[in-house]
N, C-alpha and C. Protein backbone atom coordinates (compact mmCIF):
# COMPACT_ATOMS: atom_id res chain seq x y z
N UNK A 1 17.53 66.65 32.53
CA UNK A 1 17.62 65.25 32.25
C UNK A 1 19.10 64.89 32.19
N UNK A 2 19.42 63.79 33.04
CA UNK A 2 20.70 63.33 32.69
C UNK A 2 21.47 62.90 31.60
N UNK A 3 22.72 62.90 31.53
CA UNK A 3 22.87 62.01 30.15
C UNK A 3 22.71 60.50 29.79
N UNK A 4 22.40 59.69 30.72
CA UNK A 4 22.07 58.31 30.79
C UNK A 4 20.47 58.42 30.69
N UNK A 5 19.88 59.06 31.12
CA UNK A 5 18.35 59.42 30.40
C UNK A 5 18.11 59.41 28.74
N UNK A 6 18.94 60.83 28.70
CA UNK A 6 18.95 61.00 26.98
C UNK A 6 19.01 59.73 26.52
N UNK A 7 20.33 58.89 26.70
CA UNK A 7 20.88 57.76 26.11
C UNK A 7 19.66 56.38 25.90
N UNK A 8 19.05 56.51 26.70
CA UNK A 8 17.92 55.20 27.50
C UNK A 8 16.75 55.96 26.34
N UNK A 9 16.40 56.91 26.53
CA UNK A 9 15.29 57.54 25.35
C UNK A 9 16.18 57.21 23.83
N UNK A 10 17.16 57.62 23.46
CA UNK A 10 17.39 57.94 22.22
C UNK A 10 17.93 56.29 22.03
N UNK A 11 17.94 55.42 22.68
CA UNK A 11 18.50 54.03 22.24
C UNK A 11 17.72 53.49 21.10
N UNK A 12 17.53 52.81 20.14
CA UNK A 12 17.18 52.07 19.33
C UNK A 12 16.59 50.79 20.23
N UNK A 13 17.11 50.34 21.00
CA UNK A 13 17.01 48.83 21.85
C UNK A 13 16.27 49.49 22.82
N UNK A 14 15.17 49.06 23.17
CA UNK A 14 14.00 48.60 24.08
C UNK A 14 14.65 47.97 25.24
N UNK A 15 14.28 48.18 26.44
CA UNK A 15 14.80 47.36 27.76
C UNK A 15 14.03 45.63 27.48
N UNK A 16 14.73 44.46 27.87
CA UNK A 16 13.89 43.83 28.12
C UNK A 16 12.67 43.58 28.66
N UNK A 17 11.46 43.08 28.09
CA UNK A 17 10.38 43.11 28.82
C UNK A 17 10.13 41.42 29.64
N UNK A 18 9.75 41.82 31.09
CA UNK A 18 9.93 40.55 31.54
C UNK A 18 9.54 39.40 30.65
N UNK A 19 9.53 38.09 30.66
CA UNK A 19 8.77 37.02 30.63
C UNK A 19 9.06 36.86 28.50
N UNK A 20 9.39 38.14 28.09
CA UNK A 20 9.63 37.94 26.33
C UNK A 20 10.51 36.96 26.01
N UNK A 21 11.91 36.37 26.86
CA UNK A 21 12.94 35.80 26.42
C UNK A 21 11.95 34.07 26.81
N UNK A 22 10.68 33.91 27.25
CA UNK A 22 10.27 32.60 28.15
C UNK A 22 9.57 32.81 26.51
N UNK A 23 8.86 33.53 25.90
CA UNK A 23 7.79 33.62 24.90
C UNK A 23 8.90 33.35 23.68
N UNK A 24 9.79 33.86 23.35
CA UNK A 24 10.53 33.67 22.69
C UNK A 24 11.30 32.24 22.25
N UNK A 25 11.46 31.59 23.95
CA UNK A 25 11.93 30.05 23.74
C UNK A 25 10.56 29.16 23.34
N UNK A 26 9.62 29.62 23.47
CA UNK A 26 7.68 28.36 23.45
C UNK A 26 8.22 28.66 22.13
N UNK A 27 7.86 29.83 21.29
CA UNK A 27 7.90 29.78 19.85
C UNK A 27 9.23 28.98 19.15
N UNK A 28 10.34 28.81 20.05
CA UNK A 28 11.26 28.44 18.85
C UNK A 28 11.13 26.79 18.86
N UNK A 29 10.88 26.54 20.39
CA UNK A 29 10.57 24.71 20.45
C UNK A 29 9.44 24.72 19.88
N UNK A 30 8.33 25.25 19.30
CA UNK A 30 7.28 24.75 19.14
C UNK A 30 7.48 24.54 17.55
N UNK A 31 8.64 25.43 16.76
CA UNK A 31 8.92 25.40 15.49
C UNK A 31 9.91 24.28 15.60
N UNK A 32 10.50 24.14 16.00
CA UNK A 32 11.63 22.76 16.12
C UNK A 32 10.87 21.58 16.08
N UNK A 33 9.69 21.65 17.03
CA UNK A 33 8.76 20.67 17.31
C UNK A 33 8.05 19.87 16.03
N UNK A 34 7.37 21.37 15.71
CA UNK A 34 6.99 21.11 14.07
C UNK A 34 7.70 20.85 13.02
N UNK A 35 8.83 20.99 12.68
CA UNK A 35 9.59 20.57 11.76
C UNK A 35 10.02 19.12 12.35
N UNK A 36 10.30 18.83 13.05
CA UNK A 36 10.26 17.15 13.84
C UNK A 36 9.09 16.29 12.95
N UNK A 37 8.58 16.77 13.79
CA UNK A 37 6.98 16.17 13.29
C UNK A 37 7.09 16.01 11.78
N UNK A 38 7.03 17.36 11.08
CA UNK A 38 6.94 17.34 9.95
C UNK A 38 7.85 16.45 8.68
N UNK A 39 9.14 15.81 9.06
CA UNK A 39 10.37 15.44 9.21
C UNK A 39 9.98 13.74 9.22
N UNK A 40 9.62 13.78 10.62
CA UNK A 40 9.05 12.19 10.95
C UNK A 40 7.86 11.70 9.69
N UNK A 41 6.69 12.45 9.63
CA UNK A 41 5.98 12.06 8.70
C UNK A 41 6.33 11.99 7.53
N UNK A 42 6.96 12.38 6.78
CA UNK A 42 7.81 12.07 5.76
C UNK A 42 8.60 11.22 5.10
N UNK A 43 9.31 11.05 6.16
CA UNK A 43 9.91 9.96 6.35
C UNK A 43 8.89 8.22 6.07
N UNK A 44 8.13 8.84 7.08
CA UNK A 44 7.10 7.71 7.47
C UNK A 44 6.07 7.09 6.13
N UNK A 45 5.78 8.78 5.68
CA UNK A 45 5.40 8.34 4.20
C UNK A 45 5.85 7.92 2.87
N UNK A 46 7.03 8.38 2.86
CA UNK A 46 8.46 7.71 1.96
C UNK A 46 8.74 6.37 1.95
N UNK A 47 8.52 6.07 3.33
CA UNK A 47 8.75 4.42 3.71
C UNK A 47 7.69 3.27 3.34
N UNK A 48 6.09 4.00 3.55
CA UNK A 48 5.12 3.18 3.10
C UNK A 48 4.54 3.31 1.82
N UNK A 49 5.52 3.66 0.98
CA UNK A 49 4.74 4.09 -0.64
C UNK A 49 5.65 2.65 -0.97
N UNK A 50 4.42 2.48 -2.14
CA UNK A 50 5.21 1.28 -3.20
C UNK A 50 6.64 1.43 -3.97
N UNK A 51 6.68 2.89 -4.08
CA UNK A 51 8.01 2.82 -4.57
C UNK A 51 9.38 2.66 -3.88
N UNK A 52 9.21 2.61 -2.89
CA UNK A 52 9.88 1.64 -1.63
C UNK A 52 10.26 0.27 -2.41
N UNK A 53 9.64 -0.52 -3.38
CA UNK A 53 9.63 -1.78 -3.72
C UNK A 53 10.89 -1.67 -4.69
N UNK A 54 12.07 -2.71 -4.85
CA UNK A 54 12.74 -2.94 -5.59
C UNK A 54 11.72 -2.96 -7.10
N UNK A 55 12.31 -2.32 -8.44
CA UNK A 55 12.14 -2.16 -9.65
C UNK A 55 11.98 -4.18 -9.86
N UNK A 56 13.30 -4.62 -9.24
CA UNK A 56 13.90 -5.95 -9.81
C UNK A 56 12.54 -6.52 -9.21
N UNK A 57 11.89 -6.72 -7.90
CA UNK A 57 10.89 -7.71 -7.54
C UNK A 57 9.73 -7.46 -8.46
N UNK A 58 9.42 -6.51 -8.62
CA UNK A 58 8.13 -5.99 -9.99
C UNK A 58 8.49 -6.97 -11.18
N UNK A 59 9.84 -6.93 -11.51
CA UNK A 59 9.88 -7.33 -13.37
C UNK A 59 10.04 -8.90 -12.52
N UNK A 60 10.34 -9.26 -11.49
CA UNK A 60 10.38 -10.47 -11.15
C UNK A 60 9.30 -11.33 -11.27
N UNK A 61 8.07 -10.57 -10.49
CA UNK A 61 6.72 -10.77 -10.49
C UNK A 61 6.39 -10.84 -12.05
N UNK A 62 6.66 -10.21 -13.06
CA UNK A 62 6.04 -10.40 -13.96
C UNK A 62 6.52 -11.91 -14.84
N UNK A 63 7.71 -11.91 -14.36
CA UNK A 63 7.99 -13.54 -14.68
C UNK A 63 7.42 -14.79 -14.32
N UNK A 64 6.90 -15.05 -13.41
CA UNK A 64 5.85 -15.58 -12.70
C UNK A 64 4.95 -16.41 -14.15
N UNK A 65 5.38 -17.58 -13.78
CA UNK A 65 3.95 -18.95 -13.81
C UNK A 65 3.83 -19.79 -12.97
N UNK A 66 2.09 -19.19 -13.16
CA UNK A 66 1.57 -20.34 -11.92
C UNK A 66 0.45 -21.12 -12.32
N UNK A 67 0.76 -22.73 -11.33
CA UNK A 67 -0.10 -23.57 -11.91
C UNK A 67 -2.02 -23.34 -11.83
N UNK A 68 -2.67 -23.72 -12.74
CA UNK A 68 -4.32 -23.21 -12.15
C UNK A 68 -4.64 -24.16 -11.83
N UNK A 69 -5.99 -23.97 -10.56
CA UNK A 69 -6.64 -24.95 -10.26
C UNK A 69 -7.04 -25.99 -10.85
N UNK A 70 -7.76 -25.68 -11.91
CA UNK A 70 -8.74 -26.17 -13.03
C UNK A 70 -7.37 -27.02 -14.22
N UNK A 71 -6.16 -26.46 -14.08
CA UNK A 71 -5.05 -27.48 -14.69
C UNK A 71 -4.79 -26.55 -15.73
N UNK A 72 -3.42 -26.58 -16.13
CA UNK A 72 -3.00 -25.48 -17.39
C UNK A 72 -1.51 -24.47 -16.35
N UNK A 73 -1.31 -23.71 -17.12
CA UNK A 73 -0.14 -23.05 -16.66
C UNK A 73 -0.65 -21.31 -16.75
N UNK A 74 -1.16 -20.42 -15.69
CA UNK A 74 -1.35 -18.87 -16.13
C UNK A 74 0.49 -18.09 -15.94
N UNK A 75 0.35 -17.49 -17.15
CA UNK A 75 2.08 -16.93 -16.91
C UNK A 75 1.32 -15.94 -16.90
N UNK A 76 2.23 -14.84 -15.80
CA UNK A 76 1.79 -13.47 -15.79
C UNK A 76 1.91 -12.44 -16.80
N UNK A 77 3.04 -12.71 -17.43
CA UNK A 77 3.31 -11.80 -18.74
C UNK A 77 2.62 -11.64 -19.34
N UNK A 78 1.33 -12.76 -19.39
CA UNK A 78 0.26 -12.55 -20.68
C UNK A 78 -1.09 -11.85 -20.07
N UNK A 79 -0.71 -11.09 -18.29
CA UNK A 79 -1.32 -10.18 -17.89
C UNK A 79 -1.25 -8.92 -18.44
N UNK A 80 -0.34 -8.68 -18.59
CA UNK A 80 0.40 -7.10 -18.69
C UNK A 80 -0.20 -6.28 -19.59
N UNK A 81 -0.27 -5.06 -19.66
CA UNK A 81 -0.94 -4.03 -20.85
C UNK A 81 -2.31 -3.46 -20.12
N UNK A 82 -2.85 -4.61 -19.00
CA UNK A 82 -4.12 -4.07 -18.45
C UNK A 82 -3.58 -3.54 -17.16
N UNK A 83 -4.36 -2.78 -16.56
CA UNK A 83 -4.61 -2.69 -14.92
C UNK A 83 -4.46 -4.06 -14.29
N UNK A 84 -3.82 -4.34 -13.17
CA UNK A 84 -4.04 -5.68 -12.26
C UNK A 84 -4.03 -5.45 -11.01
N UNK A 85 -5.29 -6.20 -10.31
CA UNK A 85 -5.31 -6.44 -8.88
C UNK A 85 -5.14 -7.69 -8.70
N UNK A 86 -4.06 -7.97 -7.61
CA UNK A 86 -4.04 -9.36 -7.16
C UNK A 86 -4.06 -9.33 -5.88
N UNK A 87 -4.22 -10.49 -5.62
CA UNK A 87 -4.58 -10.73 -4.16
C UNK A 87 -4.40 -12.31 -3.46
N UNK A 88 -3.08 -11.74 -2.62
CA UNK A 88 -2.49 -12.92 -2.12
C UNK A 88 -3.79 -13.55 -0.95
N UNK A 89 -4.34 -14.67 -1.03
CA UNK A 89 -5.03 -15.24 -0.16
C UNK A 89 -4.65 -16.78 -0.06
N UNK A 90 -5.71 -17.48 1.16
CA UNK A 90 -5.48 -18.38 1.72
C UNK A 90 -6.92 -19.06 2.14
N UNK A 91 -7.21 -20.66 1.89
CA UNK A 91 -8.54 -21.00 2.30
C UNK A 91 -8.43 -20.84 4.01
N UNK A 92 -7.00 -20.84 4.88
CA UNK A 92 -7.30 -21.19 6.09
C UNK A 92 -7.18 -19.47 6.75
N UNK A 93 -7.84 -18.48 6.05
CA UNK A 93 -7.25 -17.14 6.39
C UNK A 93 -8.78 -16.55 6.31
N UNK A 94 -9.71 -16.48 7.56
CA UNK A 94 -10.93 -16.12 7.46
C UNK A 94 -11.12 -14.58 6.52
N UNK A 95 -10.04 -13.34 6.97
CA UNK A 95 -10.92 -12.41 6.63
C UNK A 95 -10.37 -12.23 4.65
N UNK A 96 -9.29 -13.36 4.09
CA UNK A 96 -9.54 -13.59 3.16
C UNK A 96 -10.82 -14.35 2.62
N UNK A 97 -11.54 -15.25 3.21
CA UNK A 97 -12.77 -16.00 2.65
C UNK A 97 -13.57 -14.83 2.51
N UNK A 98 -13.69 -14.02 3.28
CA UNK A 98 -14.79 -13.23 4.00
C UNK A 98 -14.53 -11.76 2.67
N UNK A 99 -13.50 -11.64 1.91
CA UNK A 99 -13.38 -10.52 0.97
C UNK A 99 -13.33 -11.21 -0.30
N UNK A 100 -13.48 -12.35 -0.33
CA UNK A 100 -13.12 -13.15 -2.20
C UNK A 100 -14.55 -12.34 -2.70
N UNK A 101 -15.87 -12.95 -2.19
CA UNK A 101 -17.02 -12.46 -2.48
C UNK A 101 -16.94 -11.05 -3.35
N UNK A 102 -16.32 -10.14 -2.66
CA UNK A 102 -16.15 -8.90 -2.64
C UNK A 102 -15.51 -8.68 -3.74
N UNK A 103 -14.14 -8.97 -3.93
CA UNK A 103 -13.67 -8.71 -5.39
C UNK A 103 -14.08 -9.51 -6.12
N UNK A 104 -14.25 -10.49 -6.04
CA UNK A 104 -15.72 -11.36 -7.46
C UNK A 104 -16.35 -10.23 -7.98
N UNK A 105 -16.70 -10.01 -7.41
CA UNK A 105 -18.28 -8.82 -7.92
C UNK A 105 -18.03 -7.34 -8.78
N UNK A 106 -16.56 -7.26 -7.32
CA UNK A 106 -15.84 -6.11 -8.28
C UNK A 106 -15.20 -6.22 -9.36
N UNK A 107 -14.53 -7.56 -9.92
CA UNK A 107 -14.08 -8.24 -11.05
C UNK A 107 -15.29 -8.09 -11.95
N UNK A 108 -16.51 -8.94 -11.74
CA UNK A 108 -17.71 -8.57 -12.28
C UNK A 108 -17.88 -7.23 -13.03
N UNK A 109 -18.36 -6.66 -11.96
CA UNK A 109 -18.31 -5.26 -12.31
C UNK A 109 -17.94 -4.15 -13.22
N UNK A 110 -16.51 -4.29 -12.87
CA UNK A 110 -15.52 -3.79 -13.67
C UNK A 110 -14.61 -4.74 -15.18
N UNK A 111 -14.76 -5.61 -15.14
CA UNK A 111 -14.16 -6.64 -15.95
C UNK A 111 -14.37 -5.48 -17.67
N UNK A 112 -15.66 -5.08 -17.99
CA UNK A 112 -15.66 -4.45 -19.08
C UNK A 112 -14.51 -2.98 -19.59
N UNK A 113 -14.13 -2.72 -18.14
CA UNK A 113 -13.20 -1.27 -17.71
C UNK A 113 -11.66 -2.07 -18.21
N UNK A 114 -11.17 -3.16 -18.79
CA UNK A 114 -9.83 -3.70 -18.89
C UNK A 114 -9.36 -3.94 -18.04
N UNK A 115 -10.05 -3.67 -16.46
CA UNK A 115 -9.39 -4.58 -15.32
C UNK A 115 -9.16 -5.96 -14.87
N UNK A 116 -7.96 -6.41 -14.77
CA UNK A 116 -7.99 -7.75 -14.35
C UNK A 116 -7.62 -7.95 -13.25
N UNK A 117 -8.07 -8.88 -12.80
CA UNK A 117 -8.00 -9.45 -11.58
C UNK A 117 -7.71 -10.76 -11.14
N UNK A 118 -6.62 -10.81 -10.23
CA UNK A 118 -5.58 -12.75 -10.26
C UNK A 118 -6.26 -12.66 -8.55
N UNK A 119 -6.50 -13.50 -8.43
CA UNK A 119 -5.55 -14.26 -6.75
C UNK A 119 -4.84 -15.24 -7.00
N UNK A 120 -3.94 -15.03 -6.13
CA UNK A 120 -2.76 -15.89 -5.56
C UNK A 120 -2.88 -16.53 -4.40
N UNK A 121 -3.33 -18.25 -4.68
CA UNK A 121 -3.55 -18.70 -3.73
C UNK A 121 -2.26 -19.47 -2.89
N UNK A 122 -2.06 -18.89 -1.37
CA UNK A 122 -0.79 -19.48 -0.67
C UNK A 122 -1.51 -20.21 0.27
N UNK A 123 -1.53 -21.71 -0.52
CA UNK A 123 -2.58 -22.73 0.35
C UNK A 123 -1.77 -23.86 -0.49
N UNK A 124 -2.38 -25.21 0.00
CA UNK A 124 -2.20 -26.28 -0.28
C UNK A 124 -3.14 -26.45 -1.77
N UNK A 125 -2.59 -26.56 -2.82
CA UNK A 125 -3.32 -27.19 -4.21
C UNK A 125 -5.07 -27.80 -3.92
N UNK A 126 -5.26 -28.89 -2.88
CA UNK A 126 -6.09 -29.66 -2.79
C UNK A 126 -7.08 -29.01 -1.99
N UNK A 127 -6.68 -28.14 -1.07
CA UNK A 127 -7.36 -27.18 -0.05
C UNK A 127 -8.29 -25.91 -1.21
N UNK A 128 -7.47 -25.73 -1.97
CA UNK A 128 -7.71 -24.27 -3.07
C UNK A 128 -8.75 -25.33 -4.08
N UNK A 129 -8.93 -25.95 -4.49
CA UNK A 129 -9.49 -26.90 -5.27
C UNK A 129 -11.00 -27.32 -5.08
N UNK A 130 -10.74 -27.58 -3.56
CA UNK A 130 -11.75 -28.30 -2.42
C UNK A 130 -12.96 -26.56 -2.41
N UNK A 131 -12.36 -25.85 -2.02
CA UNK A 131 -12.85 -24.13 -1.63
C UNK A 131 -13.23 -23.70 -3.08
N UNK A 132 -12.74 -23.67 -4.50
CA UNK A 132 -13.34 -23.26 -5.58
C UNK A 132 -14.40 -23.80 -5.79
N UNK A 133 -14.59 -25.48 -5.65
CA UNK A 133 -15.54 -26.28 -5.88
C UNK A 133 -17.05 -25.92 -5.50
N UNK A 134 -16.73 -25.59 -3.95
CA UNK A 134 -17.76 -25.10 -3.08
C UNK A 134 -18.18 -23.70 -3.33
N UNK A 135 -16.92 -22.84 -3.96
CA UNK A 135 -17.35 -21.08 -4.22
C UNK A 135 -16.71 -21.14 -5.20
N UNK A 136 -16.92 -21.09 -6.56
CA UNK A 136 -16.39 -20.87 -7.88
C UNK A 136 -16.29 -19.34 -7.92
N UNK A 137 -15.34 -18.90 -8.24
CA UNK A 137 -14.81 -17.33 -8.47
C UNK A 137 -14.32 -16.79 -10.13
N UNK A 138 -15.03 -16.05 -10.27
CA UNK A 138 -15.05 -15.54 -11.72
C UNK A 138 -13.31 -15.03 -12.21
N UNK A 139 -12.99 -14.57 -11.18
CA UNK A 139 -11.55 -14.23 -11.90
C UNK A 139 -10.13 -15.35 -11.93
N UNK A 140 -9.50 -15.17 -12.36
CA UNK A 140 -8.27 -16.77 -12.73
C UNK A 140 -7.62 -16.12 -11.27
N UNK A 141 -7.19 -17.94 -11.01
CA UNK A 141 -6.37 -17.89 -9.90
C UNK A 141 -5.13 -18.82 -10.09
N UNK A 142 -4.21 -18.24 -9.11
CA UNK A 142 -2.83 -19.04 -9.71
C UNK A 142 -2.63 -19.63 -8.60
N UNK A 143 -2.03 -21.08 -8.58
CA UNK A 143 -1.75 -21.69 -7.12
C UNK A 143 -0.31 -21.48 -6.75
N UNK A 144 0.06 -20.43 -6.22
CA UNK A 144 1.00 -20.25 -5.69
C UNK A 144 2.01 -20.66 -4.48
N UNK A 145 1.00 -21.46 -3.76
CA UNK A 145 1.55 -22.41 -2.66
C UNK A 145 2.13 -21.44 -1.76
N UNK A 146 3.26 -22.21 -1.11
CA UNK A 146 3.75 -21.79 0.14
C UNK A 146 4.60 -20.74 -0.63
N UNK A 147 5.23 -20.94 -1.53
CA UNK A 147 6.28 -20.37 -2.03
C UNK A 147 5.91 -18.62 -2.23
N UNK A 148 4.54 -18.47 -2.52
CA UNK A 148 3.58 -17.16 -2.37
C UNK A 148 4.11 -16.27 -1.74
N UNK A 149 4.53 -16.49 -0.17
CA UNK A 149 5.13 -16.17 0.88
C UNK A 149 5.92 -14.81 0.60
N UNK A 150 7.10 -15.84 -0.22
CA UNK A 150 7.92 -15.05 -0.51
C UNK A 150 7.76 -14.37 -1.66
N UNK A 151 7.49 -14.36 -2.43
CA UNK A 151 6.76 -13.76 -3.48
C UNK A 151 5.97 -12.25 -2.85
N UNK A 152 5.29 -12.71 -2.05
CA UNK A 152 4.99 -11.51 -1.32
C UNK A 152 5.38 -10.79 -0.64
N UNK A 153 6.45 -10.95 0.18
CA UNK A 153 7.24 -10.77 1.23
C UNK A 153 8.30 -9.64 0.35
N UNK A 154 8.50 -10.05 -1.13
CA UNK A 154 9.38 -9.69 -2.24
C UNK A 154 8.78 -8.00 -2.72
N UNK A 155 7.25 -8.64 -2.51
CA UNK A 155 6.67 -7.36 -3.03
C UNK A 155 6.24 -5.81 -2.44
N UNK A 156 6.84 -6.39 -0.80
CA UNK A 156 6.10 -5.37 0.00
C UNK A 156 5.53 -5.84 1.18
N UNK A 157 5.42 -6.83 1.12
CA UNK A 157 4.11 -7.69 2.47
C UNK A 157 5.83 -8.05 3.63
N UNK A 158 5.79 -7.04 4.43
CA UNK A 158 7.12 -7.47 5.10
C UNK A 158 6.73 -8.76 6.26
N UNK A 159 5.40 -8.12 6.64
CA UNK A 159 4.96 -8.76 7.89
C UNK A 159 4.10 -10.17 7.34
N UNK A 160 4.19 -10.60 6.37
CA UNK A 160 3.49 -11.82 5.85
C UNK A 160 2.41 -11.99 5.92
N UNK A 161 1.80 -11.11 5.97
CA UNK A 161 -0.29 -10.55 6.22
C UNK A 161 -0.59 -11.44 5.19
N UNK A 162 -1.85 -11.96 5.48
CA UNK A 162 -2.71 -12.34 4.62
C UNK A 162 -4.45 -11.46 5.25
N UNK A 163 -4.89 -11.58 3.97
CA UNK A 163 -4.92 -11.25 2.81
C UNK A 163 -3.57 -9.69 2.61
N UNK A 164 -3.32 -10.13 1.16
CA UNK A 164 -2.33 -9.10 0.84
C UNK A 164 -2.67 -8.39 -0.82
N UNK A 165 -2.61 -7.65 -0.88
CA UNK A 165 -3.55 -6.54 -2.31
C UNK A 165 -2.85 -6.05 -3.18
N UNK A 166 -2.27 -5.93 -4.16
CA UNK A 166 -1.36 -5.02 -4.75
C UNK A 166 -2.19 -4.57 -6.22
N UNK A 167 -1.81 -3.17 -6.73
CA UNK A 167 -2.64 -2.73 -7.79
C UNK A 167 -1.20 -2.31 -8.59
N UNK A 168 -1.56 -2.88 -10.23
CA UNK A 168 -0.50 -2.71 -11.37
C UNK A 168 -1.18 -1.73 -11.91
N UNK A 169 -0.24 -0.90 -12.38
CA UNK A 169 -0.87 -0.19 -13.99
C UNK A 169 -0.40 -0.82 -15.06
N UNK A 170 -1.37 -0.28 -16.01
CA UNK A 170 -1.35 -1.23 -17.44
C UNK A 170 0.34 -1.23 -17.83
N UNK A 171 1.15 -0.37 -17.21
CA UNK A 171 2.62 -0.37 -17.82
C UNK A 171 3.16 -1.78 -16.53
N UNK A 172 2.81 -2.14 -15.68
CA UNK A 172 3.51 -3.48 -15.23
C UNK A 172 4.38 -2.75 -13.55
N UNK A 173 3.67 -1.57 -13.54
CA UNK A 173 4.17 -0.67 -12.43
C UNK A 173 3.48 -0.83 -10.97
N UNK A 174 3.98 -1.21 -10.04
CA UNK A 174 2.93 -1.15 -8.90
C UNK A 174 2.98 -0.01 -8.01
N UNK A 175 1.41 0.23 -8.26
CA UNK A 175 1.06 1.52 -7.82
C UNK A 175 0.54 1.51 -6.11
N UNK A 176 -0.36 0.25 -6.24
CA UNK A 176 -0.61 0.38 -4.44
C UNK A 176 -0.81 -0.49 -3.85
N UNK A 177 -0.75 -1.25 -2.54
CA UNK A 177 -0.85 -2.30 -1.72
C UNK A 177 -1.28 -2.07 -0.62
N UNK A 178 -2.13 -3.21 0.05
CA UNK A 178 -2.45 -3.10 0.85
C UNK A 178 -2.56 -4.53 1.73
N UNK A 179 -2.02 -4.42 3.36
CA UNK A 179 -2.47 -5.76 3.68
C UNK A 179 -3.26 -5.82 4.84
N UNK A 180 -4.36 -6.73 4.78
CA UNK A 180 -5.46 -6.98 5.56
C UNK A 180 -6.90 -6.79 4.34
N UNK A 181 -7.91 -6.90 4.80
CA UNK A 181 -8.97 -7.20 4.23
C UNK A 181 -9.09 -5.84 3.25
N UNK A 182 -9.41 -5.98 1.88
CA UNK A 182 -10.11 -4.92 1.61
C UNK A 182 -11.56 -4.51 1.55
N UNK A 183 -11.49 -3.67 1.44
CA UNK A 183 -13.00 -2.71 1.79
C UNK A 183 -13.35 -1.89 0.04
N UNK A 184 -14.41 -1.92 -0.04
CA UNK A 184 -15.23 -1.48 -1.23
C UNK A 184 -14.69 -0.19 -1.88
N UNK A 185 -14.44 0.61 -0.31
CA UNK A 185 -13.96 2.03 -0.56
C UNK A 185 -12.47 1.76 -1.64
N UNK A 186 -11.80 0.87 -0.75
CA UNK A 186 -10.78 0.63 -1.50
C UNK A 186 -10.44 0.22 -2.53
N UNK A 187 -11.20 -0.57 -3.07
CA UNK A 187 -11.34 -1.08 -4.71
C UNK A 187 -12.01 -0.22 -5.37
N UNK A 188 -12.84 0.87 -4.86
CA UNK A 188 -13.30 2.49 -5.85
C UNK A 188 -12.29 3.34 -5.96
N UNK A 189 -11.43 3.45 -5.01
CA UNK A 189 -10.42 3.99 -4.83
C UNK A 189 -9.25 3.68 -6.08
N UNK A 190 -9.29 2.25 -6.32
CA UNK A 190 -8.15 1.61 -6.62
C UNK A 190 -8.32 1.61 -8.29
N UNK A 191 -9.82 1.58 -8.58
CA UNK A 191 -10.18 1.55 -9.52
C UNK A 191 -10.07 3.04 -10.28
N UNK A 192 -10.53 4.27 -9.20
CA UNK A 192 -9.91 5.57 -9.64
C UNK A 192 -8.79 6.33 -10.38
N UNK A 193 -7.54 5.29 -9.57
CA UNK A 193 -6.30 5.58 -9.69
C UNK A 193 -5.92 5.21 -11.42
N UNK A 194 -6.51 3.89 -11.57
CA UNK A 194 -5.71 3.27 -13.07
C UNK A 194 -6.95 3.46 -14.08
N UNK A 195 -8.34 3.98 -13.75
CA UNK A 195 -9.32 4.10 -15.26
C UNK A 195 -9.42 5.42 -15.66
């Protein structure tokens, strides 16, 4: 045996095997890949949590009086200590008409659990008035008008959705939002989180 034999046997290092350095690059992009990914969602979920929300628009919100339909002044402060769902709506905003029903019932429902429940109506006074008359709703509503908007816009609602959802804990903290219609699941859900 030659001495470049010996050497090739007694090496520690293996010859390259074809095609290992091609297997070697799939695995390292596919880990780059995944940490991307993993990276992006994060991000993504960081961005859509409530605590995204300025501290200041929360204690802002709790400053809040608004006029009631029925006449009188509801200040929000004299919400606080319970759970709160509110819910920015509108008479000219179908799939808000189409969910009032819905949290009525769940207000209903739950009302004995210390949950309360506001809407915030971003409508015209006479429009919100005209629509209670015809569907009387068990939980207090505040007429928030146009000005709602921003109010909401303050809280999280970037894209100015209506219907718009937000859930307090009894400490005056907002825990979750949502905009577009809610769903049943979501008020069991919501109700999970703060009883």
């Amino acid at each position: 045996m030659s001495e470049d034999e010996i050497l090739k046997k007694s090496s520690p290092l293996s010859p390259p095997v074809p095609g290992a350095q091609s297997g070697r690059r799939h695995w390292l992009l596919a880990g780059v890949g995944m940490a991307a990914g993993l990276g992006g969602a994060l991000f993504a979920w960081q961005k859509f949590q409530p605590k995204g929300v300025m501290n200041e628009a929360v204690q802002n919100f709790w400053a809040q009086e608004f006029e009631k339909p029925e006449g009188g002044t509801l200040s929000l402060q004299s919400m606080r200590g319970k759970p709160l769902l509110v819910n920015f709506w509108a008479t000219w905003c179908p799939p808000c008409i189409e969910e009032l029903p819905l949290i009525d019932a769940f207000y209903v429902a739950n009302q004995s659990k210390s949950l309360q429940v506001l809407g915030l109506a971003v409508d015209q006074p006479s429009m919100v008035r005209r629509y209670l008359g015809q569907k009387p709703l068990n939980f207090p509503i505040g007429l928030a008008g146009f000005n709602g908007t921003s109010l909401g816009q303050s809280l999280g609602n970037q894209q100015n959705v209506l219907p718009y959802s937000l859930l307090f804990d009894a400490n005056g903290m907002l825990l979750k939002q949502k905009a577009g219609k809610l769903e049943q699941s979501d008020l069991d859900a919501w109700l999970r989180s703060v009883i």
